[in-house]
PDB file of N, CA and C in Angstrom:
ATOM      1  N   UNK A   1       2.931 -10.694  26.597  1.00  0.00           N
ATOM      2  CA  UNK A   1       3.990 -10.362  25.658  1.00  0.00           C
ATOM      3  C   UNK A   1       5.256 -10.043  26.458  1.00  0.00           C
ATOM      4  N   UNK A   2       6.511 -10.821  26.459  1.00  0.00           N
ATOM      5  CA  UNK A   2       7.448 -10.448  27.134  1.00  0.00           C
ATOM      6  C   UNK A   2       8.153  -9.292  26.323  1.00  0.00           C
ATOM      7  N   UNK A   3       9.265  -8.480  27.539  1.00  0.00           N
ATOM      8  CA  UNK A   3      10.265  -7.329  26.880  1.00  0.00           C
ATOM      9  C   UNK A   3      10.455  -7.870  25.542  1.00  0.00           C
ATOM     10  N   UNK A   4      11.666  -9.054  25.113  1.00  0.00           N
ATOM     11  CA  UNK A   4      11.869  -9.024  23.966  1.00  0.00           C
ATOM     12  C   UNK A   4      11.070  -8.850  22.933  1.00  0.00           C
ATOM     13  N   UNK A   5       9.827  -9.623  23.250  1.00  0.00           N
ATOM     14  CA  UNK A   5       8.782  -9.619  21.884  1.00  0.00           C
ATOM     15  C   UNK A   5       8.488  -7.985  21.347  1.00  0.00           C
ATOM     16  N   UNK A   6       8.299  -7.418  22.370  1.00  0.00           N
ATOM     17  CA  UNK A   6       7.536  -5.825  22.893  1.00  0.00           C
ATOM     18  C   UNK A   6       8.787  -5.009  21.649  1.00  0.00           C
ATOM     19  N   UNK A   7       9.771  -5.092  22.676  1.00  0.00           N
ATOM     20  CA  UNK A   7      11.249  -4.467  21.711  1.00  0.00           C
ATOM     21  C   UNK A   7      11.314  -5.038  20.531  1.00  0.00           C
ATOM     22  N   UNK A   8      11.133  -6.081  19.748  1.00  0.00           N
ATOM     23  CA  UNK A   8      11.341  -6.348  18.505  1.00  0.00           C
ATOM     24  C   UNK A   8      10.278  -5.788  18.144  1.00  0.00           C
ATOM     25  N   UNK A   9       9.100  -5.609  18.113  1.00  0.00           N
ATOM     26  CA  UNK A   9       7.876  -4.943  17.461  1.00  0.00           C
ATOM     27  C   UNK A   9       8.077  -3.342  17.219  1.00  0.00           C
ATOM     28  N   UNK A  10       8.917  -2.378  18.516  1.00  0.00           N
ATOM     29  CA  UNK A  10       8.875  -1.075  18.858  1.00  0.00           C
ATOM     30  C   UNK A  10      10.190  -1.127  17.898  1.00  0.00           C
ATOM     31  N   UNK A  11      11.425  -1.549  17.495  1.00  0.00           N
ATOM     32  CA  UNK A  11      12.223  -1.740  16.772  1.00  0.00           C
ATOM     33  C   UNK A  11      11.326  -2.100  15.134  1.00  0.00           C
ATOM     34  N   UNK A  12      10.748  -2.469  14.815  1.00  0.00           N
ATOM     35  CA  UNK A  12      10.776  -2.756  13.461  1.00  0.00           C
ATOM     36  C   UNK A  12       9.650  -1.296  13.046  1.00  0.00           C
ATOM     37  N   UNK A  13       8.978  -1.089  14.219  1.00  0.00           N
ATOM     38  CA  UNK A  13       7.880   0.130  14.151  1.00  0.00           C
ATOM     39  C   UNK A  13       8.648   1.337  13.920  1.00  0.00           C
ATOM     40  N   UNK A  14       9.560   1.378  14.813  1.00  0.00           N
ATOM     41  CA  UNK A  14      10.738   2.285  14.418  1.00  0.00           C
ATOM     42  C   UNK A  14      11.985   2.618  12.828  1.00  0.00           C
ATOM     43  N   UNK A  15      11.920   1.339  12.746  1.00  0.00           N
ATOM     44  CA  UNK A  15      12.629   1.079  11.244  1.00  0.00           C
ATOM     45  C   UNK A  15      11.751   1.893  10.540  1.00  0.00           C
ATOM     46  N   UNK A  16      10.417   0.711  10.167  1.00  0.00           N
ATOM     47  CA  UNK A  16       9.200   1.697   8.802  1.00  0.00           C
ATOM     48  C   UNK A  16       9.217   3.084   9.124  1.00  0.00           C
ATOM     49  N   UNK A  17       9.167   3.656  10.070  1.00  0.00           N
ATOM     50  CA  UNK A  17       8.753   4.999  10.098  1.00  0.00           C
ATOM     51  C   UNK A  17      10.700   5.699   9.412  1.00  0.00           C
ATOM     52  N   UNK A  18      11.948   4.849  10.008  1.00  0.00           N
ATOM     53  CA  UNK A  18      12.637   5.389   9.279  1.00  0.00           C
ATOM     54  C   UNK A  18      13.139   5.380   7.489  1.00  0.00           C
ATOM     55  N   UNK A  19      12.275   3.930   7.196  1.00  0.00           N
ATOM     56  CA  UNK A  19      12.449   3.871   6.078  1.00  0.00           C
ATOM     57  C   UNK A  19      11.550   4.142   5.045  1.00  0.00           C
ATOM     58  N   UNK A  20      10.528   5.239   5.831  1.00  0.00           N
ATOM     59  CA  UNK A  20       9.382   5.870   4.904  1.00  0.00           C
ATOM     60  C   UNK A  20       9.780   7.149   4.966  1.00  0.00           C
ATOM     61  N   UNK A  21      10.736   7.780   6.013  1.00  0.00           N
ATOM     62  CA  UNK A  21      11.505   9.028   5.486  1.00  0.00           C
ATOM     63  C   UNK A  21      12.032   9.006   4.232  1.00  0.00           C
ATOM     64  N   UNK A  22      12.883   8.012   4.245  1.00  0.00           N
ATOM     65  CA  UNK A  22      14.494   7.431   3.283  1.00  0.00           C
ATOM     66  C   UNK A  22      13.809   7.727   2.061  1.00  0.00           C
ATOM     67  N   UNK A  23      12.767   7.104   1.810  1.00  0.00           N
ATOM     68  CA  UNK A  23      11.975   6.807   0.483  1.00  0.00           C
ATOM     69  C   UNK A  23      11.085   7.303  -0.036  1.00  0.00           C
ATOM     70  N   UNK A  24      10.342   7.969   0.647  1.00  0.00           N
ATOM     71  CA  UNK A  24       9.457   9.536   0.458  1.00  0.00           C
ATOM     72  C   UNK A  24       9.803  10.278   0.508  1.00  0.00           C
ATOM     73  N   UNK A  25      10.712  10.986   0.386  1.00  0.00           N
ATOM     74  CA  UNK A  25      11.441  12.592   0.694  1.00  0.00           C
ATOM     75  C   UNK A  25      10.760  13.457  -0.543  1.00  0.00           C
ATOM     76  N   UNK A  26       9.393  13.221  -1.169  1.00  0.00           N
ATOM     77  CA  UNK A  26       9.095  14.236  -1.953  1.00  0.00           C
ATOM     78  C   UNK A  26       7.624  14.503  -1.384  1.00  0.00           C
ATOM     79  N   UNK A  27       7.037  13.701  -0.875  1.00  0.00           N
ATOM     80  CA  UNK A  27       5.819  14.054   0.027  1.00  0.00           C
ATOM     81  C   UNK A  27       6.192  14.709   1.207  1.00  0.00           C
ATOM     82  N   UNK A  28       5.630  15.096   1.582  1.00  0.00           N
ATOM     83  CA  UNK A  28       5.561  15.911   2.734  1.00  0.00           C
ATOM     84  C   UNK A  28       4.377  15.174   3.884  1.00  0.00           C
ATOM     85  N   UNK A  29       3.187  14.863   3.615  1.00  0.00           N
ATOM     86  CA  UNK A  29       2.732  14.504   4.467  1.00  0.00           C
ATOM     87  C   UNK A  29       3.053  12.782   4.819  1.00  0.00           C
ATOM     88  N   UNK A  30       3.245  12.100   3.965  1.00  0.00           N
ATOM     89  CA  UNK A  30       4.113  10.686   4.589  1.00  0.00           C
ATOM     90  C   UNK A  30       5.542  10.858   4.944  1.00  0.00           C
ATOM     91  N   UNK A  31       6.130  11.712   4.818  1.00  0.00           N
ATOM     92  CA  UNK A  31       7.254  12.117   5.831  1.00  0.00           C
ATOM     93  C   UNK A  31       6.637  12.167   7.137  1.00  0.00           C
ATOM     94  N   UNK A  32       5.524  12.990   7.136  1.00  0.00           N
ATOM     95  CA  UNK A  32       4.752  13.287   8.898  1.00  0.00           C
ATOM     96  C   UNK A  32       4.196  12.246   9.527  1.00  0.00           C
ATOM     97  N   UNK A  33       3.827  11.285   8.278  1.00  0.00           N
ATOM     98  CA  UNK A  33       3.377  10.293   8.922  1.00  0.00           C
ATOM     99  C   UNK A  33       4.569   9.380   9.767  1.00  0.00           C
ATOM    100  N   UNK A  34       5.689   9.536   9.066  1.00  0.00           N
ATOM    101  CA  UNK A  34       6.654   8.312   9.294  1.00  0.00           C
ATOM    102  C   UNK A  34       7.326   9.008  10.861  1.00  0.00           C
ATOM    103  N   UNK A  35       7.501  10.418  10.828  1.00  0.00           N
ATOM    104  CA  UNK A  35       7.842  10.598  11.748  1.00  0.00           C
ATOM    105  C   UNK A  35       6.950  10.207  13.020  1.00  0.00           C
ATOM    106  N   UNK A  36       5.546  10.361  12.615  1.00  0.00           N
ATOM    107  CA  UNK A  36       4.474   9.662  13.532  1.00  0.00           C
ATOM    108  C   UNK A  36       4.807   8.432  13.950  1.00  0.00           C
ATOM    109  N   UNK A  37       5.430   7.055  12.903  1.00  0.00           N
ATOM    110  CA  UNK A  37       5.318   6.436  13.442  1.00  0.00           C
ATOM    111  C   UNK A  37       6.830   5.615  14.267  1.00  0.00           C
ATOM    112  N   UNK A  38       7.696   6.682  14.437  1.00  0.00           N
ATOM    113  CA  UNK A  38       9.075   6.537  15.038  1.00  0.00           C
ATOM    114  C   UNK A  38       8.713   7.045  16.283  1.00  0.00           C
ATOM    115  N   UNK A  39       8.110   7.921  16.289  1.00  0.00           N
ATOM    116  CA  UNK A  39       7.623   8.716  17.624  1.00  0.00           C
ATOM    117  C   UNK A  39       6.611   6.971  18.185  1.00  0.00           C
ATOM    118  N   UNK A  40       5.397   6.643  17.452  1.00  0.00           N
ATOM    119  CA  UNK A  40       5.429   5.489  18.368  1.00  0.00           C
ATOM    120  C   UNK A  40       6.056   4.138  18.460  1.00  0.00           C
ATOM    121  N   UNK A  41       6.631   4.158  18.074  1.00  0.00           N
ATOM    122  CA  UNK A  41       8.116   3.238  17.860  1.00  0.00           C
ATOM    123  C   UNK A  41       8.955   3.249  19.612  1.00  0.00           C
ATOM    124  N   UNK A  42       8.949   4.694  19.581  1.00  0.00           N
ATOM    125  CA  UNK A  42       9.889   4.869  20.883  1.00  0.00           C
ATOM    126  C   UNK A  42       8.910   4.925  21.767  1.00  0.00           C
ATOM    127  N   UNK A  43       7.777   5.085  21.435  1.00  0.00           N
ATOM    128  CA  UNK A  43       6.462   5.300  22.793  1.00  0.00           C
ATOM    129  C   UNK A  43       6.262   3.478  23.504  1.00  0.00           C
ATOM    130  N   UNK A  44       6.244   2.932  22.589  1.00  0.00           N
ATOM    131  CA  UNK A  44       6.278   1.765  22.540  1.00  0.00           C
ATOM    132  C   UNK A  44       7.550   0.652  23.568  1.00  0.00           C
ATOM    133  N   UNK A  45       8.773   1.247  23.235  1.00  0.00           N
ATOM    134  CA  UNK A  45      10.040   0.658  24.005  1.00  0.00           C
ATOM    135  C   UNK A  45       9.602   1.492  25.342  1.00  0.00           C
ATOM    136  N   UNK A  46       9.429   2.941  25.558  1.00  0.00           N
ATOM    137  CA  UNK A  46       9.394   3.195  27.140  1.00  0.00           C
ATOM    138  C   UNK A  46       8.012   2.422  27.570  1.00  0.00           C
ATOM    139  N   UNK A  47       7.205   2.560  26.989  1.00  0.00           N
ATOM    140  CA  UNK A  47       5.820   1.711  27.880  1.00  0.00           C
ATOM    141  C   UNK A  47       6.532  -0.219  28.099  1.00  0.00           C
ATOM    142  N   UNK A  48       7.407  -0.790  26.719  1.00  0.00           N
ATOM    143  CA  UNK A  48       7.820  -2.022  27.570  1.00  0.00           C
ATOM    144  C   UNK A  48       8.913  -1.859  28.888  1.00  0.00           C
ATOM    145  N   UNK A  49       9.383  -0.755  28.767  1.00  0.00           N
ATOM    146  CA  UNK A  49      10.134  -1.065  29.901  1.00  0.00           C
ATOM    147  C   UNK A  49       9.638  -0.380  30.856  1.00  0.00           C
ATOM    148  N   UNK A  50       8.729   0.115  30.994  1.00  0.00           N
ATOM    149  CA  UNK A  50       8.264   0.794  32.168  1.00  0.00           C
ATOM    150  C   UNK A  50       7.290  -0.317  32.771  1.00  0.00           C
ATOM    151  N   UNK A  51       6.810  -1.466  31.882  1.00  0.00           N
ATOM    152  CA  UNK A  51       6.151  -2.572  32.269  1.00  0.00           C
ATOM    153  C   UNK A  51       6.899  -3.523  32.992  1.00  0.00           C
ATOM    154  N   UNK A  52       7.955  -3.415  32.507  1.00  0.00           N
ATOM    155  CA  UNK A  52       9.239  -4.255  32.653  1.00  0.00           C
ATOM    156  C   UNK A  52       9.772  -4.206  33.994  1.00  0.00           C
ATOM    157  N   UNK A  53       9.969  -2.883  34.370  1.00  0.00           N
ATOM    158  CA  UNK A  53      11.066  -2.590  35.743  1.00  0.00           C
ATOM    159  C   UNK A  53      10.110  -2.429  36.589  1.00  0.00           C
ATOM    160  N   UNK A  54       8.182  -1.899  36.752  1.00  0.00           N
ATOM    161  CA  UNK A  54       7.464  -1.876  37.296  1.00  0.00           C
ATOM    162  C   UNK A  54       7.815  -0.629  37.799  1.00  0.00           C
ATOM    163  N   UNK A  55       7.682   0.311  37.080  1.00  0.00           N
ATOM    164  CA  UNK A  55       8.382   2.018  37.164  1.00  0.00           C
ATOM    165  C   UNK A  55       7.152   2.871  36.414  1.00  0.00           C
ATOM    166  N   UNK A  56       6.577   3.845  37.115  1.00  0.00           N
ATOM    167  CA  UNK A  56       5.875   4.941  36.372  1.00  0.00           C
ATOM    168  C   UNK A  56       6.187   5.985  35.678  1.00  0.00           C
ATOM    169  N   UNK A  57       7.912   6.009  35.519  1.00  0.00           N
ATOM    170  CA  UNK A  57       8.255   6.945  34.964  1.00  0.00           C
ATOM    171  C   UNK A  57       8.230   6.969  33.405  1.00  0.00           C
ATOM    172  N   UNK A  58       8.493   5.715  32.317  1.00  0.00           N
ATOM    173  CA  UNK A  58       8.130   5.201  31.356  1.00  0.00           C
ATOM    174  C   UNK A  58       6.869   6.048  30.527  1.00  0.00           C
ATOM    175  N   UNK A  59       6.123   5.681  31.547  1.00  0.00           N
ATOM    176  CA  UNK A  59       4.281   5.884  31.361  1.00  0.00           C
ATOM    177  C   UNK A  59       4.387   7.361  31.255  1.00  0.00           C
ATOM    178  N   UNK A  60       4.850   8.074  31.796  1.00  0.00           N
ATOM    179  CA  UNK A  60       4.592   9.174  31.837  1.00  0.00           C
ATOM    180  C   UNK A  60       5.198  10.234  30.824  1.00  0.00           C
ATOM    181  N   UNK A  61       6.794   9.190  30.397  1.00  0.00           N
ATOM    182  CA  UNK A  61       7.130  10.592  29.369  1.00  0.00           C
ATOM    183  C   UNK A  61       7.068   9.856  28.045  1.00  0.00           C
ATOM    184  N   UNK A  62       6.124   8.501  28.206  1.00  0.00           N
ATOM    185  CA  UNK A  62       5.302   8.163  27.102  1.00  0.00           C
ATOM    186  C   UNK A  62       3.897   9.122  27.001  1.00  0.00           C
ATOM    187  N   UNK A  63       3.574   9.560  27.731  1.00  0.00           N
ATOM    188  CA  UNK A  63       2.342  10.972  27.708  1.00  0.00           C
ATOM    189  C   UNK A  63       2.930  11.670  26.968  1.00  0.00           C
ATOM    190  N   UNK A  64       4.127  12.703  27.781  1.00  0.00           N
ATOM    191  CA  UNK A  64       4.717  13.692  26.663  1.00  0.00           C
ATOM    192  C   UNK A  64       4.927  13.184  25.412  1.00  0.00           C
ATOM    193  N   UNK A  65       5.414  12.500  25.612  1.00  0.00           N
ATOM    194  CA  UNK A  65       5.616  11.767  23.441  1.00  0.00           C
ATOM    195  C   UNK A  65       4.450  11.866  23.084  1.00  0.00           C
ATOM    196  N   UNK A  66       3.205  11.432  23.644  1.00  0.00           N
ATOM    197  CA  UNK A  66       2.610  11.419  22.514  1.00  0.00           C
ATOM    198  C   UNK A  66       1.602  12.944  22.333  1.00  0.00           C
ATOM    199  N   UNK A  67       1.669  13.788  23.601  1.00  0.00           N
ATOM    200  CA  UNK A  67       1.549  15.053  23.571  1.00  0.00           C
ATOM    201  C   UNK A  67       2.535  15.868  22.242  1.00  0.00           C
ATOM    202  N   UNK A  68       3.675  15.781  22.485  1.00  0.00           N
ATOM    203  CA  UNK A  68       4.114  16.394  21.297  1.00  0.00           C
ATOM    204  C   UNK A  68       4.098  16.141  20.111  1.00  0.00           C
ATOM    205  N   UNK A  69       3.595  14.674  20.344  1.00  0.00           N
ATOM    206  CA  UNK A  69       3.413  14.194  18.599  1.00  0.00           C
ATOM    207  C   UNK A  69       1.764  14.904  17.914  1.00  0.00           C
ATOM    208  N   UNK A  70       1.012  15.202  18.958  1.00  0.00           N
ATOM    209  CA  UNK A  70      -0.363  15.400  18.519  1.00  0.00           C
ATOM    210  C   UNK A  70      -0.276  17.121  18.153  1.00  0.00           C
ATOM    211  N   UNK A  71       0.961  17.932  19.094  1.00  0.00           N
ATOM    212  CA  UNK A  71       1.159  18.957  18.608  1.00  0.00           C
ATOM    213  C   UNK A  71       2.066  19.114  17.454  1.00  0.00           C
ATOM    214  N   UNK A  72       2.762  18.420  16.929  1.00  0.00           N
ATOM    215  CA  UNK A  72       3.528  18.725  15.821  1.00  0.00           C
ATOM    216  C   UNK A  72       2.798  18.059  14.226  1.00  0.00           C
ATOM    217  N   UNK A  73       1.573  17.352  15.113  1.00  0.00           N
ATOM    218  CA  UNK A  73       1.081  17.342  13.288  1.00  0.00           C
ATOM    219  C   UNK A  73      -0.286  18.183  13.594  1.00  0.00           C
ATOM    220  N   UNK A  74      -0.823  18.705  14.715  1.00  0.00           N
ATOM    221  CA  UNK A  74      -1.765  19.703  14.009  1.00  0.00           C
ATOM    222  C   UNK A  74      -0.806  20.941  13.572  1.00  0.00           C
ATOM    223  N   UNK A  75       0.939  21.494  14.170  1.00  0.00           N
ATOM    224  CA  UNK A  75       1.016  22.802  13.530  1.00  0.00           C
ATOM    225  C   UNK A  75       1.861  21.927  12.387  1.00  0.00           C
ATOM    226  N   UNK A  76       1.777  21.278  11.764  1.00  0.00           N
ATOM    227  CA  UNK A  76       2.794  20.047  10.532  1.00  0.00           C
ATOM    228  C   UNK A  76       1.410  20.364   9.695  1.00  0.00           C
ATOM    229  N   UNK A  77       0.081  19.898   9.692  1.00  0.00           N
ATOM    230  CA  UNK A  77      -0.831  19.929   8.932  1.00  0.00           C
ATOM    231  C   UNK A  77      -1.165  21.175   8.597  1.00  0.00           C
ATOM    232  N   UNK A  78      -1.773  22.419   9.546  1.00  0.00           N
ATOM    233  CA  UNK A  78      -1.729  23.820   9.433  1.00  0.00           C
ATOM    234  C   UNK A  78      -1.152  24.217   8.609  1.00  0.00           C
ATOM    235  N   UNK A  79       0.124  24.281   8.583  1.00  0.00           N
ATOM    236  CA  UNK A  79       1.372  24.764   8.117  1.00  0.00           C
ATOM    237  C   UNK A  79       1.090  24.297   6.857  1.00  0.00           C
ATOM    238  N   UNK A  80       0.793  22.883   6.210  1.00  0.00           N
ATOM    239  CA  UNK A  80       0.931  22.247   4.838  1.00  0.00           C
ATOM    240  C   UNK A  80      -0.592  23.227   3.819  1.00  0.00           C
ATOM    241  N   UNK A  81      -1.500  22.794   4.307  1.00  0.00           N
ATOM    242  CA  UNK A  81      -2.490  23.318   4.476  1.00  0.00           C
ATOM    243  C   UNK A  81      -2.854  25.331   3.986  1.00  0.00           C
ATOM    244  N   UNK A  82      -1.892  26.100   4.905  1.00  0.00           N
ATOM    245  CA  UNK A  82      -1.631  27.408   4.111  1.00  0.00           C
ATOM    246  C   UNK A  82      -0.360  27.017   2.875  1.00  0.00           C
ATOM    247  N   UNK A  83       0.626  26.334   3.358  1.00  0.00           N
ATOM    248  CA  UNK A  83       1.418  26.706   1.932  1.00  0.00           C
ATOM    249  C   UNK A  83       0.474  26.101   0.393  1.00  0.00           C
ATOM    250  N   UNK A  84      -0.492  24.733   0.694  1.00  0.00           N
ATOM    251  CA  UNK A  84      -0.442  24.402  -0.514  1.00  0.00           C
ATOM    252  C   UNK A  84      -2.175  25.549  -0.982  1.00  0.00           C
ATOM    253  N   UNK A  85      -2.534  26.446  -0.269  1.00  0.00           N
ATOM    254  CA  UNK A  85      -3.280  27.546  -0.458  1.00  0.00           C
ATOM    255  C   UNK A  85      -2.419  28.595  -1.367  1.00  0.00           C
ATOM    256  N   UNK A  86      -0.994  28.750  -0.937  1.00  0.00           N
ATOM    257  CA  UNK A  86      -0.215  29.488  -1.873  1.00  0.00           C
ATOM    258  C   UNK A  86       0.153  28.806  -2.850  1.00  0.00           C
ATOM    259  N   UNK A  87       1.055  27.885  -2.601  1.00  0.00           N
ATOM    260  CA  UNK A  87       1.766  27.219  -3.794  1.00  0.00           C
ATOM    261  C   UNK A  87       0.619  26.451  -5.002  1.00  0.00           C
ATOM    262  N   UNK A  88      -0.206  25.651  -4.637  1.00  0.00           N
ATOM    263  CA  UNK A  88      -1.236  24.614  -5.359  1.00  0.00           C
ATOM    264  C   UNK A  88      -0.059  23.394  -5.380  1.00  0.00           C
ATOM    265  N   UNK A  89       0.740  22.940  -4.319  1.00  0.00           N
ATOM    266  CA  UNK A  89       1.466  21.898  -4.376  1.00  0.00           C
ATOM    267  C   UNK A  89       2.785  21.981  -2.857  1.00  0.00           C
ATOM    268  N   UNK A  90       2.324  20.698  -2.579  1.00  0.00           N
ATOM    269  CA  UNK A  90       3.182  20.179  -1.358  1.00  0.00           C
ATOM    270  C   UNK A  90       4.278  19.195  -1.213  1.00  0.00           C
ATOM    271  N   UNK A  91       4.776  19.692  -2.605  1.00  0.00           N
ATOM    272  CA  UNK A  91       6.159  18.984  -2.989  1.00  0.00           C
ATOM    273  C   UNK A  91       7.236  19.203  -2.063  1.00  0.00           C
ATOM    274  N   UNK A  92       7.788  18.499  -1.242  1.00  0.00           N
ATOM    275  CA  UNK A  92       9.164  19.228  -0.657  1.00  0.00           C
ATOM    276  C   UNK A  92      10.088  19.517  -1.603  1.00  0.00           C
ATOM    277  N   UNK A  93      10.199  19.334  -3.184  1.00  0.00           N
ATOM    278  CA  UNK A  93      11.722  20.308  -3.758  1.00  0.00           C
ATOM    279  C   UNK A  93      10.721  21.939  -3.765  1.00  0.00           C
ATOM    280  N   UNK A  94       9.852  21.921  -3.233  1.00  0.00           N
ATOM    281  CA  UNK A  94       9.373  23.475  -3.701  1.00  0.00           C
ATOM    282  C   UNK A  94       9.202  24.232  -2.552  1.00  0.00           C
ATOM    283  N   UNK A  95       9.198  23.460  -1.373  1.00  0.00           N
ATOM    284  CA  UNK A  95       9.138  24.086   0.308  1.00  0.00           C
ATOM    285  C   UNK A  95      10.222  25.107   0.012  1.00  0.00           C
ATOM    286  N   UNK A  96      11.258  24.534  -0.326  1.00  0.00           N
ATOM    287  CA  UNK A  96      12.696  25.205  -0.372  1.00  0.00           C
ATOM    288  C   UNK A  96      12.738  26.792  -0.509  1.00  0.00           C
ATOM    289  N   UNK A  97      11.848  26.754  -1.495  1.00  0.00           N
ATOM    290  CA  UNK A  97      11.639  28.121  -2.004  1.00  0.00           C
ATOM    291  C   UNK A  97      10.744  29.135  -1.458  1.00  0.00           C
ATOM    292  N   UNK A  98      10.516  28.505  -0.135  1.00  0.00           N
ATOM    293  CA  UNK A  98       9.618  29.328   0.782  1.00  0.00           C
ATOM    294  C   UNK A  98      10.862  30.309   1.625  1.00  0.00           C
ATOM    295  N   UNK A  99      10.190  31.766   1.361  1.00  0.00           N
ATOM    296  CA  UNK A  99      11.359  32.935   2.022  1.00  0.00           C
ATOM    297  C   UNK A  99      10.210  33.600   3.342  1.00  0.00           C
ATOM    298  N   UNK A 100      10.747  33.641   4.747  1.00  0.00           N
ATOM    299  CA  UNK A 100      10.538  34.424   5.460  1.00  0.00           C
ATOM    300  C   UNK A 100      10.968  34.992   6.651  1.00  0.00           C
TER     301      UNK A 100
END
C-alpha cells in the first residue's frame, strides 16, 4: 500500500469519525465512538509516514495515541455508566444539567 493510498484511507477514517460527531450530538456514546475513530484516523497517517521516511518516531507516538485513547473511553464509559445510574438517561441535552 503506498503513502497516498494509506493517507486517503486515514483521511476518510478521519472524516466519519468527524461526521459522526456533526450528526450525533445527542448520544453520547457514538460521540465516543467517533472520537475513537479520529483518534485512529490520525494513528493511521503517523504509522504511514513513519513507514514512509523509515523513522521510529511515528510508531511510537502512535503508542501514546492509542494509550490515551484506551484511557479516555474506560474514564468516558465509567463516567456514562454512574451518570445514567443517576439520571436513567445519557442524553447529552441533560449532561448539561450535571452541577459539581
Amino acid at each position: 500500500m503506498s503513502l497516498i493510498h494509506s493517507l486517503h484511507v486515514s483521511f476518510v477514517v478521519f472524516l466519519l469519525g468527524l461526521v459522526g460527531i456533526y450528526l450525533n450530538r445527542k448520544n453520547i456514546i457514538l460521540v465516543l465512538m467517533s472520537i475513537e475513530l479520529m483518534l485512529l484516523g490520525i494513528n493511521l497517517n503517523l504509522l504511514s509516514f513513519s513507514v514512509s521516511l523509515d523513522d521510529l518516531l511515528g510508531q511510537v507516538f502512535a503508542l501514546f495515541i492509542l494509550t490515551v485513547a484506551a484511557a479516555e473511553s474506560a474514564i468516558g464509559l465509567a463516567i456514562l455508566v454512574i451518570y445514567f445510574r443517576l439520571r436513567g438517561t445519557i442524553d447529552i441535552e441533560f449532561i448539561r444539567l450535571m452541577k459539581g
